[in-house]
PDB file of N, CA and C in Angstrom:
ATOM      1  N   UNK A   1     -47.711  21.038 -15.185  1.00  0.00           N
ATOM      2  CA  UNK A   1     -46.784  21.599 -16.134  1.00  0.00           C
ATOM      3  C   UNK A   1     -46.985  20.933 -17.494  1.00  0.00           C
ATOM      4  N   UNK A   2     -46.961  21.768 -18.453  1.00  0.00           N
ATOM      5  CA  UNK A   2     -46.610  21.508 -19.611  1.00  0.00           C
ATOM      6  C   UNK A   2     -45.647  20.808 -20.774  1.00  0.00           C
ATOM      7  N   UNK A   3     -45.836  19.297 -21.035  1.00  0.00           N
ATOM      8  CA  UNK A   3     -44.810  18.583 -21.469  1.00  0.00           C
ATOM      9  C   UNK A   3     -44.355  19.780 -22.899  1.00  0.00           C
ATOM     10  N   UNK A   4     -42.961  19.253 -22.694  1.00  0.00           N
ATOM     11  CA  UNK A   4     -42.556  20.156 -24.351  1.00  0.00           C
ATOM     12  C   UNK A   4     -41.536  19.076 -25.038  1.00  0.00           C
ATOM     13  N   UNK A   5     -41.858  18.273 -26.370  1.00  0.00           N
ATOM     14  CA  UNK A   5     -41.223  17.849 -27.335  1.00  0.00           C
ATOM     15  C   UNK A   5     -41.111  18.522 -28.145  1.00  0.00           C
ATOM     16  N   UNK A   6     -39.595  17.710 -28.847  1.00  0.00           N
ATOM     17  CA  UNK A   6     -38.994  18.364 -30.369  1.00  0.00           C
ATOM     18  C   UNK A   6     -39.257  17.335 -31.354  1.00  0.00           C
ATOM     19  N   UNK A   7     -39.725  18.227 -32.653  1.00  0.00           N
ATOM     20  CA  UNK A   7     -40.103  17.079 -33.391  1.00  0.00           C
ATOM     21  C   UNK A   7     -38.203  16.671 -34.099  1.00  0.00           C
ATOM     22  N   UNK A   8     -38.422  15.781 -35.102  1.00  0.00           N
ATOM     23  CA  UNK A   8     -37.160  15.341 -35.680  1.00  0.00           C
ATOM     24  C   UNK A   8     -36.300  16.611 -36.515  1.00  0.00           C
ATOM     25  N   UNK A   9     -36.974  17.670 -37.484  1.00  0.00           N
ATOM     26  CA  UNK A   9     -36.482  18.623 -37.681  1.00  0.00           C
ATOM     27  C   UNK A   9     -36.307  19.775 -36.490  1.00  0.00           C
ATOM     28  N   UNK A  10     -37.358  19.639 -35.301  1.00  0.00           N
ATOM     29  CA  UNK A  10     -36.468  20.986 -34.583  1.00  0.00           C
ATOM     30  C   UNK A  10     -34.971  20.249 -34.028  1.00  0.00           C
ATOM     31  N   UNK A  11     -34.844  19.429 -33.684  1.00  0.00           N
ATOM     32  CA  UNK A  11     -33.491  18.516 -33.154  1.00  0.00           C
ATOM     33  C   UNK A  11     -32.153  18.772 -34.473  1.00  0.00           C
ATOM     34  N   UNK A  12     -32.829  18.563 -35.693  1.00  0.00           N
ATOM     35  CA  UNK A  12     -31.799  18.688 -36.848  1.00  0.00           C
ATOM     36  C   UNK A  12     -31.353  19.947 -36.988  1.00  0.00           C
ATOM     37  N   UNK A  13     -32.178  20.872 -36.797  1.00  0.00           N
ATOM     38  CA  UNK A  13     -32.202  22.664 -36.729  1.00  0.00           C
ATOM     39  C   UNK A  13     -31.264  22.803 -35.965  1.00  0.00           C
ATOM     40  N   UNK A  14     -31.317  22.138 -34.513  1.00  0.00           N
ATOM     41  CA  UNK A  14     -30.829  22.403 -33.318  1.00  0.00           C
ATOM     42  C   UNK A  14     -29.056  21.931 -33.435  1.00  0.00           C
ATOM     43  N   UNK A  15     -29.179  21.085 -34.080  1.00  0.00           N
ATOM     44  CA  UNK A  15     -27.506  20.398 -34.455  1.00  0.00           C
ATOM     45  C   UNK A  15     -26.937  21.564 -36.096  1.00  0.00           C
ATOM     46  N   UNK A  16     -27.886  22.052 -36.604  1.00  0.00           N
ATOM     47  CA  UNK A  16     -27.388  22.754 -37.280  1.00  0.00           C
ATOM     48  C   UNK A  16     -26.838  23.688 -37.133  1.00  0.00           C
ATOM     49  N   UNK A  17     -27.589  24.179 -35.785  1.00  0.00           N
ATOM     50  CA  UNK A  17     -27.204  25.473 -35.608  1.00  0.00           C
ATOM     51  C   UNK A  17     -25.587  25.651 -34.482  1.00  0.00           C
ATOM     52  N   UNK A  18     -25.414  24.547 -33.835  1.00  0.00           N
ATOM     53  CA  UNK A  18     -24.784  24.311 -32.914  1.00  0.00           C
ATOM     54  C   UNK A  18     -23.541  24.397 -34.003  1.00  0.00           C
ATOM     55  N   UNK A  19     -23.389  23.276 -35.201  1.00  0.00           N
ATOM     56  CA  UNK A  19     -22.010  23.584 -35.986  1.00  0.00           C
ATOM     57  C   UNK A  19     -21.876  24.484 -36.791  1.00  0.00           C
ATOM     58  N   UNK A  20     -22.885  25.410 -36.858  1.00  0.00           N
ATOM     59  CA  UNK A  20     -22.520  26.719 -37.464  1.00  0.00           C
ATOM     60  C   UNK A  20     -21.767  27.811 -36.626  1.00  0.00           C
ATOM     61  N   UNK A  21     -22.053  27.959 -35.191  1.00  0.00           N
ATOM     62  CA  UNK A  21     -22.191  28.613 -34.006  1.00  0.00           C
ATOM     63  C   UNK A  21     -20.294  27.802 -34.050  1.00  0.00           C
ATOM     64  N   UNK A  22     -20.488  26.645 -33.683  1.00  0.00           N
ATOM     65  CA  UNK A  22     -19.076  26.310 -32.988  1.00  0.00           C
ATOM     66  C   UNK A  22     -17.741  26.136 -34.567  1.00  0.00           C
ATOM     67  N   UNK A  23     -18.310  26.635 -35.711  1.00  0.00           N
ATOM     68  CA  UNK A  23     -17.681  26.970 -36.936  1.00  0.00           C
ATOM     69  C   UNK A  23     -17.349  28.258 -37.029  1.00  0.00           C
ATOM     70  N   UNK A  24     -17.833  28.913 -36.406  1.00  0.00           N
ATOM     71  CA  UNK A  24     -17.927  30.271 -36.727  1.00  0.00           C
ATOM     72  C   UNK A  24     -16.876  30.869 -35.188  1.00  0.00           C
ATOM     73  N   UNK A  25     -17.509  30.375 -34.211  1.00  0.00           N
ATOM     74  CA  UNK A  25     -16.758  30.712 -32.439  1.00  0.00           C
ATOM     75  C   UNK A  25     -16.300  29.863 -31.526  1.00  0.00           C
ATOM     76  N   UNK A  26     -16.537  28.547 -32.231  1.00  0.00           N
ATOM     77  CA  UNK A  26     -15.866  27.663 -31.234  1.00  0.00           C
ATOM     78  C   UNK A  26     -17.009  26.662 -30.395  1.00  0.00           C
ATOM     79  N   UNK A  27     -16.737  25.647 -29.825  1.00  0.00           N
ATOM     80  CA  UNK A  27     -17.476  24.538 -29.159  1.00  0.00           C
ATOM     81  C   UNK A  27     -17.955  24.651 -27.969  1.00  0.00           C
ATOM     82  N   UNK A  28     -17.287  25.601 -27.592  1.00  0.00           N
ATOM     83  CA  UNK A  28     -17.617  25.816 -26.225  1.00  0.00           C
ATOM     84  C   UNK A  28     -18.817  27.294 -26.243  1.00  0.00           C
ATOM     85  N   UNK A  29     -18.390  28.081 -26.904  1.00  0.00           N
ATOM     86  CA  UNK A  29     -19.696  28.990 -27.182  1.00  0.00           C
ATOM     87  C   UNK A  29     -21.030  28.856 -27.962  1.00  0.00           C
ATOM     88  N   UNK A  30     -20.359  27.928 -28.663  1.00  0.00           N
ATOM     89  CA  UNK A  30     -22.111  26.802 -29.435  1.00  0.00           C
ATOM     90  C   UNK A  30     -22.545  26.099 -28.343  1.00  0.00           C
ATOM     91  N   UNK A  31     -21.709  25.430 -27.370  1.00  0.00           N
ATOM     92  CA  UNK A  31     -22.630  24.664 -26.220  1.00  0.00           C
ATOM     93  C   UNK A  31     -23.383  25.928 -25.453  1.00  0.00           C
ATOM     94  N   UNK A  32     -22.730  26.746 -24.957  1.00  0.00           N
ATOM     95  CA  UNK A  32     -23.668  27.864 -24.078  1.00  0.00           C
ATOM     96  C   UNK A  32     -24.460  28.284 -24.750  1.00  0.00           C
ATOM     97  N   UNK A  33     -24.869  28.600 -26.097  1.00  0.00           N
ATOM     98  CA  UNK A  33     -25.627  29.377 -26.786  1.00  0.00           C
ATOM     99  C   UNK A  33     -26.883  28.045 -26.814  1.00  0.00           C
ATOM    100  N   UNK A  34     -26.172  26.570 -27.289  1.00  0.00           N
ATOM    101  CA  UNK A  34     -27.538  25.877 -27.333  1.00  0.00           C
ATOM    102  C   UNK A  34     -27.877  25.443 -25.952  1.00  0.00           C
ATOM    103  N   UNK A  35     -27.381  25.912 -24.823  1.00  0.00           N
ATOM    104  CA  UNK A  35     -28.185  25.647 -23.895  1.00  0.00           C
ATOM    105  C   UNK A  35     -28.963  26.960 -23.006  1.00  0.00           C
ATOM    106  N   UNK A  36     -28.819  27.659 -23.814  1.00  0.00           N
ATOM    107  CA  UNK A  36     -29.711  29.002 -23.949  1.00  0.00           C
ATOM    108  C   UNK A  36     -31.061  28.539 -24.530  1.00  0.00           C
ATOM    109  N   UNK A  37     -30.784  28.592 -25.804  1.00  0.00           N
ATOM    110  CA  UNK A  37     -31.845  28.171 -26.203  1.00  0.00           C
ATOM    111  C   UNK A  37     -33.008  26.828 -25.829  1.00  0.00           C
ATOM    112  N   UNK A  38     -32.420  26.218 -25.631  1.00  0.00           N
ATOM    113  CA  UNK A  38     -32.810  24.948 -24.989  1.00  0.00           C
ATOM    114  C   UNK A  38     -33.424  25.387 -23.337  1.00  0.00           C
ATOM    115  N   UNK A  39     -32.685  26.225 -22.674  1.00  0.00           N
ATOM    116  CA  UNK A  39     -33.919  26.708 -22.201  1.00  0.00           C
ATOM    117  C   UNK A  39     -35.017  27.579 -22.314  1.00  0.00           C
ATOM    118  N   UNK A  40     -34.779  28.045 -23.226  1.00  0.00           N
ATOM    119  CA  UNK A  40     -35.625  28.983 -23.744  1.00  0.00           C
ATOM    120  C   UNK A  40     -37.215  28.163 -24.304  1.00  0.00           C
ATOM    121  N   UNK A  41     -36.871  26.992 -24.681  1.00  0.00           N
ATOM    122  CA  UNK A  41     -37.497  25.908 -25.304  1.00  0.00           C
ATOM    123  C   UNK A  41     -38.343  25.464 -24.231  1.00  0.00           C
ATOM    124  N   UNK A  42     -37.505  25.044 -23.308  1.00  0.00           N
ATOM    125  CA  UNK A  42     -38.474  24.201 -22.291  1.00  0.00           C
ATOM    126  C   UNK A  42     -38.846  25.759 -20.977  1.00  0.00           C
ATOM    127  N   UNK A  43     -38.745  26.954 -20.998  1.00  0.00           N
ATOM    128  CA  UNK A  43     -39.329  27.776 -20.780  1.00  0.00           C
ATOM    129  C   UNK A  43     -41.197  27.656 -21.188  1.00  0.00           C
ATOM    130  N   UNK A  44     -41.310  27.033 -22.221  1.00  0.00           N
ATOM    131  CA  UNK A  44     -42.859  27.380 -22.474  1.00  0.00           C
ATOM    132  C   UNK A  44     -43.545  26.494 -22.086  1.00  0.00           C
ATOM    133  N   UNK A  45     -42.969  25.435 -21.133  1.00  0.00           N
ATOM    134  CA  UNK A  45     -43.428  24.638 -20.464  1.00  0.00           C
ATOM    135  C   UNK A  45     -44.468  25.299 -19.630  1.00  0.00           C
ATOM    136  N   UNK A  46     -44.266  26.421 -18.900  1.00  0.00           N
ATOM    137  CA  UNK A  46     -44.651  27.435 -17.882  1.00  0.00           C
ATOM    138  C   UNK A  46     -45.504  28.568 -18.457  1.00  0.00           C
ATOM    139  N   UNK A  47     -45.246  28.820 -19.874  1.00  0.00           N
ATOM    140  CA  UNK A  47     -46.342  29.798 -20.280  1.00  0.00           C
ATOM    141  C   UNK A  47     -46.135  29.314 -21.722  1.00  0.00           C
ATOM    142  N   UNK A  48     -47.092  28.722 -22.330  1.00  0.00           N
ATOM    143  CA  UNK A  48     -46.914  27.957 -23.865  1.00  0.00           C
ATOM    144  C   UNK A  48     -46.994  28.970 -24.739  1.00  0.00           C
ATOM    145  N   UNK A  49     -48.517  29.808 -24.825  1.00  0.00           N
ATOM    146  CA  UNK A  49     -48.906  30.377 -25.751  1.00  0.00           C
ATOM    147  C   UNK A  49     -48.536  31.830 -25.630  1.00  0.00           C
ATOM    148  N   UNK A  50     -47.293  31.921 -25.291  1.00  0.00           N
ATOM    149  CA  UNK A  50     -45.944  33.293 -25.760  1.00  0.00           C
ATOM    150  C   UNK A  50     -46.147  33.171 -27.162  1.00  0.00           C
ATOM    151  N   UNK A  51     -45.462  34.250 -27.334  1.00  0.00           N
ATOM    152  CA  UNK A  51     -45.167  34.567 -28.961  1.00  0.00           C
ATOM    153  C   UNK A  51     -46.626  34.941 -29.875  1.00  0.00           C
ATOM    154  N   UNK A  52     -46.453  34.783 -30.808  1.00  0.00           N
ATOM    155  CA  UNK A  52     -47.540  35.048 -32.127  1.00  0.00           C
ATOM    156  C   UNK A  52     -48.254  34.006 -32.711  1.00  0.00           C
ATOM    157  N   UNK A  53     -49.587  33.921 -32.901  1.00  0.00           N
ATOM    158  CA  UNK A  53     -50.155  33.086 -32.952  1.00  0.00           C
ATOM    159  C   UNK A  53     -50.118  33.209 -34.742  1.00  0.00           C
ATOM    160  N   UNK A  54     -49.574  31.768 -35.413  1.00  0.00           N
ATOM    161  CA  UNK A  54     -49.746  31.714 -36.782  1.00  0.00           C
ATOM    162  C   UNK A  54     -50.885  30.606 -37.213  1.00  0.00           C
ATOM    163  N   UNK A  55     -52.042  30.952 -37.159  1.00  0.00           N
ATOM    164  CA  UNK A  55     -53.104  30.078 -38.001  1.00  0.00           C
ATOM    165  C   UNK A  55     -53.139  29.899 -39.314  1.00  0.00           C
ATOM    166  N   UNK A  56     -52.064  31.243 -39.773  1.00  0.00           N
ATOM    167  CA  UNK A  56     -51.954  30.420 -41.390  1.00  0.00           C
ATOM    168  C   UNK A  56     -51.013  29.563 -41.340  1.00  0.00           C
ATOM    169  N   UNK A  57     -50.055  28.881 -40.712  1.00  0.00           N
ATOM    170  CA  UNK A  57     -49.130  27.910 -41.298  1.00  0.00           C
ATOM    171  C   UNK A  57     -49.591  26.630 -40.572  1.00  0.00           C
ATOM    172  N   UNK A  58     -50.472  26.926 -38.979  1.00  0.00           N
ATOM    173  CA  UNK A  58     -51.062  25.551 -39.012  1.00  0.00           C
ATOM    174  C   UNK A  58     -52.029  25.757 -37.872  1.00  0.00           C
ATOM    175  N   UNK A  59     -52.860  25.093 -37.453  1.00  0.00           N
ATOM    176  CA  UNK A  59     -53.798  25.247 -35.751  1.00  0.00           C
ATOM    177  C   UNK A  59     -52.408  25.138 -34.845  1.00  0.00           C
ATOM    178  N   UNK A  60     -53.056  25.977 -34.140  1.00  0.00           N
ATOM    179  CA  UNK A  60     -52.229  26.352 -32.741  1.00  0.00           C
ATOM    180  C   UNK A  60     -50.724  26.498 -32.694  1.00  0.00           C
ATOM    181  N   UNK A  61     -50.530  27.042 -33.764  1.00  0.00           N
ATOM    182  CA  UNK A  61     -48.726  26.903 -34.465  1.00  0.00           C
ATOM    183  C   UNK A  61     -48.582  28.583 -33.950  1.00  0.00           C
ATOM    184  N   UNK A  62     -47.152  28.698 -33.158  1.00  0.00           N
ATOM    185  CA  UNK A  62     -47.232  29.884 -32.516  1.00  0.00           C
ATOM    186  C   UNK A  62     -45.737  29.983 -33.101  1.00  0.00           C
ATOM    187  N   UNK A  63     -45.328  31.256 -32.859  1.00  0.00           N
ATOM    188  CA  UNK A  63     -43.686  31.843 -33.187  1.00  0.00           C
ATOM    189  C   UNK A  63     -43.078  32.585 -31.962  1.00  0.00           C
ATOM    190  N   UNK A  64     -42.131  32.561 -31.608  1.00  0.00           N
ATOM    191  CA  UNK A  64     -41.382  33.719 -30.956  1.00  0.00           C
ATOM    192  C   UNK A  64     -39.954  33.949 -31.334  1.00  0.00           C
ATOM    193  N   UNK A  65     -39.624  34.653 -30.783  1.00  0.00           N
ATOM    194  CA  UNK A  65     -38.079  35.070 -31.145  1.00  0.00           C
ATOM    195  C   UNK A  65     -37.275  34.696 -30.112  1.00  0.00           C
ATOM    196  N   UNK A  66     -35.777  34.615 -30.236  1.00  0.00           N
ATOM    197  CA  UNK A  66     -34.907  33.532 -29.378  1.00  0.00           C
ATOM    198  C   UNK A  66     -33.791  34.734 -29.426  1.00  0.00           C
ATOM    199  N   UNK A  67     -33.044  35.816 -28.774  1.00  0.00           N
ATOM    200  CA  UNK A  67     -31.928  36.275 -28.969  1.00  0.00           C
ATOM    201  C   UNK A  67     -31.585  37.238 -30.246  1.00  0.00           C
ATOM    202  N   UNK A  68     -32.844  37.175 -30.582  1.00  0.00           N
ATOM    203  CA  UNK A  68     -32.807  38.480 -32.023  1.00  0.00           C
ATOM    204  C   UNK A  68     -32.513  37.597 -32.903  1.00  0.00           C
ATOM    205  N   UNK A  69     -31.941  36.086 -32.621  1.00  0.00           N
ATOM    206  CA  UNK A  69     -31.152  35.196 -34.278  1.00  0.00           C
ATOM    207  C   UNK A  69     -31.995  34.244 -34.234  1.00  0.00           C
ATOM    208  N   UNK A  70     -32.525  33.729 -33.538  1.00  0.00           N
ATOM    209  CA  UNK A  70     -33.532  31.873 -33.495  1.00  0.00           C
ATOM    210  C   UNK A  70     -35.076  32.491 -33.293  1.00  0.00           C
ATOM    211  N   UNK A  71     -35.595  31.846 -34.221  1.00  0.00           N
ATOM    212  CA  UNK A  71     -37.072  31.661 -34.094  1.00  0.00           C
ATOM    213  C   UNK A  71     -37.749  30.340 -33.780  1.00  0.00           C
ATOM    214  N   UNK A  72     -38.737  30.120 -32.870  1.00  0.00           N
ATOM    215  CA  UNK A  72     -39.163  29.065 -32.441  1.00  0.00           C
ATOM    216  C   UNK A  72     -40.650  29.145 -32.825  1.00  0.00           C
ATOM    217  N   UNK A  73     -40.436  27.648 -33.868  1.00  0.00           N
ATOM    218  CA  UNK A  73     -41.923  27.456 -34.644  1.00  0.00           C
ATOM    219  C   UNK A  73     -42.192  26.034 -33.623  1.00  0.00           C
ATOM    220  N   UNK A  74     -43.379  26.729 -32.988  1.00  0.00           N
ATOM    221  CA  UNK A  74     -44.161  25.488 -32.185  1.00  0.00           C
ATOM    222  C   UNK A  74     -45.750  25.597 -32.223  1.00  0.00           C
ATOM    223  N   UNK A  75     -46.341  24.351 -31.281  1.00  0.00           N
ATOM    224  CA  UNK A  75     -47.360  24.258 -31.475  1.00  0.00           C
ATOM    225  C   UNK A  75     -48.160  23.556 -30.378  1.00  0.00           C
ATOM    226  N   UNK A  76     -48.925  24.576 -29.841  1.00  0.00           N
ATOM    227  CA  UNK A  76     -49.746  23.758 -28.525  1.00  0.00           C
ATOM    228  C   UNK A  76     -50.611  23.123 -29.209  1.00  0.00           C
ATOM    229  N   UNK A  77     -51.004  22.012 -28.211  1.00  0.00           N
ATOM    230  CA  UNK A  77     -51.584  21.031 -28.502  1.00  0.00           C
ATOM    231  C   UNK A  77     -52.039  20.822 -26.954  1.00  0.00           C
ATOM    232  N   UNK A  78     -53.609  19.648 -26.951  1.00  0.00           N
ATOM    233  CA  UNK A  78     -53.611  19.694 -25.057  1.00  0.00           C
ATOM    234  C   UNK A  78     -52.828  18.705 -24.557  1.00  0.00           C
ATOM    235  N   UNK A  79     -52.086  19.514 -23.387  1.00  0.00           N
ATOM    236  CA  UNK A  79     -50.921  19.408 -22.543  1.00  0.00           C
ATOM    237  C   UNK A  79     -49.788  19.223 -22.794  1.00  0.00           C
ATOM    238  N   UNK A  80     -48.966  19.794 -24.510  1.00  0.00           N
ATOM    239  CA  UNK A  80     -47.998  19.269 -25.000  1.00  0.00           C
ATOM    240  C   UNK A  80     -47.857  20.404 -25.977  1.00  0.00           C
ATOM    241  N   UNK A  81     -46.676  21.066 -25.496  1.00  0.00           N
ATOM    242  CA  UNK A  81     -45.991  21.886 -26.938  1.00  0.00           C
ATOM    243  C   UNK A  81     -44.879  21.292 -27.851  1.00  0.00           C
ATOM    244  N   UNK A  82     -45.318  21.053 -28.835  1.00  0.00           N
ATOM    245  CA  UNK A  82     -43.906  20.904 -29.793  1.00  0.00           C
ATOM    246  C   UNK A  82     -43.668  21.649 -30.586  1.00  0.00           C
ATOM    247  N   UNK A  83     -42.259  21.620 -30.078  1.00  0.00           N
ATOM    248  CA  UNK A  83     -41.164  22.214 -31.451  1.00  0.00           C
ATOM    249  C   UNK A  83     -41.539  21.871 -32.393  1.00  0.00           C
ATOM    250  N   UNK A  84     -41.603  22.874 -33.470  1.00  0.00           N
ATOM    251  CA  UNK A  84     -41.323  21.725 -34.859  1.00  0.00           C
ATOM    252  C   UNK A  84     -40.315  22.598 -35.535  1.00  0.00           C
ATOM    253  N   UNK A  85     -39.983  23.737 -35.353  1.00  0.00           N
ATOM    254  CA  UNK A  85     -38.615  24.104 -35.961  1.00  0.00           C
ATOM    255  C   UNK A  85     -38.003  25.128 -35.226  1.00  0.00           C
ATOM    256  N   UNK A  86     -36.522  25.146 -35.160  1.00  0.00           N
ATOM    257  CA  UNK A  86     -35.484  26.106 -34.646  1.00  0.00           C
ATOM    258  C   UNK A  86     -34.835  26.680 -35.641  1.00  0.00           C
ATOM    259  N   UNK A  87     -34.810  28.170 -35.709  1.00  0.00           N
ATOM    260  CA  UNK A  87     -34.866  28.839 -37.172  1.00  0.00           C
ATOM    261  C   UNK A  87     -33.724  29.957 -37.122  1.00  0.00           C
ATOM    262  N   UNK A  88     -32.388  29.404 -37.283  1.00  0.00           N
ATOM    263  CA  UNK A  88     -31.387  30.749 -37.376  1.00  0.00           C
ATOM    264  C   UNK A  88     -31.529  31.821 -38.375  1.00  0.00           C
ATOM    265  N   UNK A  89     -31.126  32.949 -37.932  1.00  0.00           N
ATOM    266  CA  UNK A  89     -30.734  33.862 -38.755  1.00  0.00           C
ATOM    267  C   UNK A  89     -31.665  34.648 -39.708  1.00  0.00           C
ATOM    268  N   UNK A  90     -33.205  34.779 -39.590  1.00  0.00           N
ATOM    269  CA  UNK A  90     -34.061  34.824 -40.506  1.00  0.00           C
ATOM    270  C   UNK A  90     -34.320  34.433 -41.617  1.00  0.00           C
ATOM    271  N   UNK A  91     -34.250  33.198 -41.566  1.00  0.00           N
ATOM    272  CA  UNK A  91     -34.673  32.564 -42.648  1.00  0.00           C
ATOM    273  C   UNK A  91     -36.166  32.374 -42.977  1.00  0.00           C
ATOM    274  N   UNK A  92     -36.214  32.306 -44.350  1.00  0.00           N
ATOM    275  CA  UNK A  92     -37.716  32.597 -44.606  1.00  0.00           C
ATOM    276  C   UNK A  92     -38.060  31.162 -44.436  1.00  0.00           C
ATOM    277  N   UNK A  93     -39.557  31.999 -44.095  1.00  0.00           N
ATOM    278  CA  UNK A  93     -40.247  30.617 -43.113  1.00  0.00           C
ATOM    279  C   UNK A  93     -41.169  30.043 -44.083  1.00  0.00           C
ATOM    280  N   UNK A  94     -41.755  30.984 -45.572  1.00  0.00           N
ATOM    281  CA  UNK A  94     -42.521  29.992 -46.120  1.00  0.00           C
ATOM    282  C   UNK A  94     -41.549  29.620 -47.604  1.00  0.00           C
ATOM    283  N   UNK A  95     -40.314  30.148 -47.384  1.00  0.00           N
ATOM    284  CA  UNK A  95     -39.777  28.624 -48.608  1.00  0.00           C
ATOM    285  C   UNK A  95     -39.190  27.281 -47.613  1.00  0.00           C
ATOM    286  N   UNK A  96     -39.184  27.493 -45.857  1.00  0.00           N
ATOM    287  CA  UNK A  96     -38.710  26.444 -45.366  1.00  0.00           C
ATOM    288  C   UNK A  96     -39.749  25.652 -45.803  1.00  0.00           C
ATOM    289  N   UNK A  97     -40.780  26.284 -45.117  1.00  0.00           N
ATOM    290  CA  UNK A  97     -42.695  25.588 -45.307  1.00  0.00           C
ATOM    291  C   UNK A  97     -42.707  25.134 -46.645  1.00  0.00           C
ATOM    292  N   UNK A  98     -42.172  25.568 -47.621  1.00  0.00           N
ATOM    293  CA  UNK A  98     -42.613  25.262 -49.397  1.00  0.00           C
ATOM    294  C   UNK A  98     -44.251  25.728 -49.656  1.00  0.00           C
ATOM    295  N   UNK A  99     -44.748  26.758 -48.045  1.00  0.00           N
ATOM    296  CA  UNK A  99     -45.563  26.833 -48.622  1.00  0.00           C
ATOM    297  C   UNK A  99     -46.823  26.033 -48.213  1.00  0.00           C
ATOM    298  N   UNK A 100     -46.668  25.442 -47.776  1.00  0.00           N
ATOM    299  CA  UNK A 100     -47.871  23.861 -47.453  1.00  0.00           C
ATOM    300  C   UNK A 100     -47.791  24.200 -46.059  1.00  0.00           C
ATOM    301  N   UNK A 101     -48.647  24.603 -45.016  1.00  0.00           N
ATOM    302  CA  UNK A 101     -48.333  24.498 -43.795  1.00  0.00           C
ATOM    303  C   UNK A 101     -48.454  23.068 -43.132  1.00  0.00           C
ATOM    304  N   UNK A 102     -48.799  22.185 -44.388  1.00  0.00           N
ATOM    305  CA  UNK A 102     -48.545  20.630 -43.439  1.00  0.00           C
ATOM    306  C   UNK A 102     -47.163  20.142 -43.650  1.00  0.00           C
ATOM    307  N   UNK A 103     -45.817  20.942 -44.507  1.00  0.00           N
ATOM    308  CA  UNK A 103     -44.834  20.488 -44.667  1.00  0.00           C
ATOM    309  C   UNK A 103     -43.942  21.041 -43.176  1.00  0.00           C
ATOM    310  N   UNK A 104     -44.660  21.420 -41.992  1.00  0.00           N
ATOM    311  CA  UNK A 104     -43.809  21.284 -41.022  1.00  0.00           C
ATOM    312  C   UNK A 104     -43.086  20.619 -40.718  1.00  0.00           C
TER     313      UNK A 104
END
């Protein structure tokens, strides 16, 4: 099986999104929603290279979609996917990037 880490911004993403979620509906529906996602996360343990392969923002940097609202910017690597960002709401991905695909 496939190890899967989060880098320090997908974790910050991940707390962002949780007090927006439990701001908006409450604590208890931000916990179920981030443990949706969170499995959704360690889901690609089992099949990594889901989603869309983005070679312009970095090698082996892939995307998928999370629930129609979260996008998951990761990146195989051998025997190790990481997160590197959890992306509510469509937010644009190259002013997160600035643009630089090494500003992951």
């Amino acid at each position: 099986m496939t190890k899967v880490t989060l880098r320090p911004d997908a974790e910050d993403d991940l707390a962002a999104i949780y007090e927006f979620v439990a701001d908006e509906a409450g604590a208890k529906i931000a916990h179920g929603y981030l443990l949706r996602i969170e499995a959704a996360i360690l889901a690609l343990a089992d099949f990594p290279h889901r989603g869309t392969s983005r070679p312009d923002i970095g090698h082996g940097v892939r995307i998928t979609g999370f629930e129609r609202r979260v996008t998951l910017l990761f990146q195989v690597l051998e025997g190790e996917v990481e997160i590197l960002r959890v992306l509510y709401g469509g937010r644009d991905l190259k002013a997160i990037l600035g643009g630089d695909p090494e500003g992951i």
